[in-house]
N, C-alpha and C. Protein backbone atom coordinates (compact mmCIF):
# COMPACT_ATOMS: atom_id res chain seq x y z
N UNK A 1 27.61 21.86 -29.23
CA UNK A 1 28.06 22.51 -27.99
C UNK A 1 26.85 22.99 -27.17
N UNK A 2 25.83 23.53 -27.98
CA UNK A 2 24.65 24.51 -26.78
C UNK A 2 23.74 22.83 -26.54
N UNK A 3 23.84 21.65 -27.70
CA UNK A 3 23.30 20.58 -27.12
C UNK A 3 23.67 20.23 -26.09
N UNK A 4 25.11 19.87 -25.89
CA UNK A 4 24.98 19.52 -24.11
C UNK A 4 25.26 20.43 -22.99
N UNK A 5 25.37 21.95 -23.14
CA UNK A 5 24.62 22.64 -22.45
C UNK A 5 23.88 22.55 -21.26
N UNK A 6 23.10 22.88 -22.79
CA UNK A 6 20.96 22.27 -22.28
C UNK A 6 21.70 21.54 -20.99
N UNK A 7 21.88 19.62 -21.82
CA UNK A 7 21.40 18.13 -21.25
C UNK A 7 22.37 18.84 -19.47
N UNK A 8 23.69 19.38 -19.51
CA UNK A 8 23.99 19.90 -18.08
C UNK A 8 23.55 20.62 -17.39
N UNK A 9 22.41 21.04 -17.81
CA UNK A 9 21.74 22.61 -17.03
C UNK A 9 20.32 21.29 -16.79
N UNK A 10 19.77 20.59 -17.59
CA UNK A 10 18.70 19.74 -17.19
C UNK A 10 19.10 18.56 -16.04
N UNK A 11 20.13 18.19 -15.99
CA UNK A 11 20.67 17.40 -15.24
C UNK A 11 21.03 18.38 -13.97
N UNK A 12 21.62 19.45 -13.81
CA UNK A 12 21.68 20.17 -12.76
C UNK A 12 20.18 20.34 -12.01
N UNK A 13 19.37 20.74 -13.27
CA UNK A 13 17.54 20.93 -12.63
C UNK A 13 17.53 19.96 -11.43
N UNK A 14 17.51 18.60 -12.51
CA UNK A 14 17.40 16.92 -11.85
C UNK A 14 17.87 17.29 -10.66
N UNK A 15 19.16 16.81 -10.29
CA UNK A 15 20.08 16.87 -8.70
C UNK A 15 19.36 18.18 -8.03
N UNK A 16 18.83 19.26 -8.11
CA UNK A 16 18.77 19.71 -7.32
C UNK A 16 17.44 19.70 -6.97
N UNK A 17 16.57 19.23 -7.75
CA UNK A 17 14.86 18.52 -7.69
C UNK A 17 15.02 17.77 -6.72
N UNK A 18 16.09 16.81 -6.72
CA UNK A 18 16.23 15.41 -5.93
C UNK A 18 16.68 15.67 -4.91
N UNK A 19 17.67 16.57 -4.34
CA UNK A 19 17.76 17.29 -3.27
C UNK A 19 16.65 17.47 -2.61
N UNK A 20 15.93 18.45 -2.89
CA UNK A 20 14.82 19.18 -2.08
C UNK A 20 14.14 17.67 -2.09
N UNK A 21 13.66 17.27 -2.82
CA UNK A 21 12.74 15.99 -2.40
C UNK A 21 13.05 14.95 -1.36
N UNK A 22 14.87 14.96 -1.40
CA UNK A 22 15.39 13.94 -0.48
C UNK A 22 15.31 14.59 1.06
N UNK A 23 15.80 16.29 0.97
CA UNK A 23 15.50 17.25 1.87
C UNK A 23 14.39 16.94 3.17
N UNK A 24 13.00 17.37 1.99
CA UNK A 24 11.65 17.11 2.59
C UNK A 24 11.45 16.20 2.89
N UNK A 25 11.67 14.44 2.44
CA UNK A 25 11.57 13.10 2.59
C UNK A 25 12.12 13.05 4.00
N UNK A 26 13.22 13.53 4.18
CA UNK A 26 14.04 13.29 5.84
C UNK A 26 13.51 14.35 6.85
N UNK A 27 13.18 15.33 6.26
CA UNK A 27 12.13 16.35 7.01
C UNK A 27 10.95 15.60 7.75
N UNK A 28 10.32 15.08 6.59
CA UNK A 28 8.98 14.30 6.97
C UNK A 28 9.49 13.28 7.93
N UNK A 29 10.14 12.49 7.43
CA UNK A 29 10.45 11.01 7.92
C UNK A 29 11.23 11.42 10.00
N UNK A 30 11.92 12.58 9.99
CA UNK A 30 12.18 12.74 11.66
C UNK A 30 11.08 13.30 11.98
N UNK A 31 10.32 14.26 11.49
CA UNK A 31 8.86 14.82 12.29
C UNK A 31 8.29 13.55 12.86
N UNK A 32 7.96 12.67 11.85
CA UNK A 32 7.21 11.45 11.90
C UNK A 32 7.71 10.67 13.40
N UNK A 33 9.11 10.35 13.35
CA UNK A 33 9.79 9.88 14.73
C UNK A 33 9.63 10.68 15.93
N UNK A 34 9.85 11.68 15.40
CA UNK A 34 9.72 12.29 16.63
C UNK A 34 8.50 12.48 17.56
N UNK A 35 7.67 12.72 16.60
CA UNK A 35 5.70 12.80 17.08
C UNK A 35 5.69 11.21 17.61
N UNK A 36 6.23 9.30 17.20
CA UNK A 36 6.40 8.55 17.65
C UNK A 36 6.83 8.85 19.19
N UNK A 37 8.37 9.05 19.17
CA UNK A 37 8.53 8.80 20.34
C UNK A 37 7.82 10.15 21.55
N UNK A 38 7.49 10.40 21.06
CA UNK A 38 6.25 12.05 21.95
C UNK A 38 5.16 11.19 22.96
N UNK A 39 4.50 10.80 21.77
CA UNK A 39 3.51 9.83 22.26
C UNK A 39 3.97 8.25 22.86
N UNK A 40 4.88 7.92 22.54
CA UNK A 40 5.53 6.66 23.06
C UNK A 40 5.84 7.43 24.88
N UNK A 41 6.63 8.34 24.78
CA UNK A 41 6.65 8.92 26.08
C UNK A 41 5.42 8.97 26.75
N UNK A 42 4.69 9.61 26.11
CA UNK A 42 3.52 10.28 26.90
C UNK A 42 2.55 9.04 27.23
N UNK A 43 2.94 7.84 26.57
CA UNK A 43 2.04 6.45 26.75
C UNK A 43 2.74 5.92 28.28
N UNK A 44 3.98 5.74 28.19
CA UNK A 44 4.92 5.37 28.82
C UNK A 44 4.82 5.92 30.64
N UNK A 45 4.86 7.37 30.27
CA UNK A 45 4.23 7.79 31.33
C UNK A 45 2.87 7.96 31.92
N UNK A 46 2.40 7.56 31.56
CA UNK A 46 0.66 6.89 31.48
C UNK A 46 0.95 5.41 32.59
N UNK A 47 1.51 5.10 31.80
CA UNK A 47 1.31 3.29 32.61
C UNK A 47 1.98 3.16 33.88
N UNK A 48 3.74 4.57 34.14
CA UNK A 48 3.81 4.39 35.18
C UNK A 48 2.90 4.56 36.41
């Protein structure tokens, strides 16, 4: 019984590790677009 416990409280750790990582990953990944299209603008309005 306290064996799978543990293995559900380590598996809870897991998912919520993977959360925050998936979290920050999409954090990063729109900063990233967004600083793109910033400078895509700011190019854009350059050439007009």
């Amino acid at each position: 019984m306290m064996y799978k416990l543990a293995v559900n409280q380590e598996e809870g750790v897991f998912k919520v590790a993977v959360g925050i990582f998936e979290y920050s990953l999409f954090e990063l990944i729109f900063e990233l677009i967004e600083k793109k299209t910033k400078t895509m603008t700011r190019i854009s309005k350059l050439m007009i």
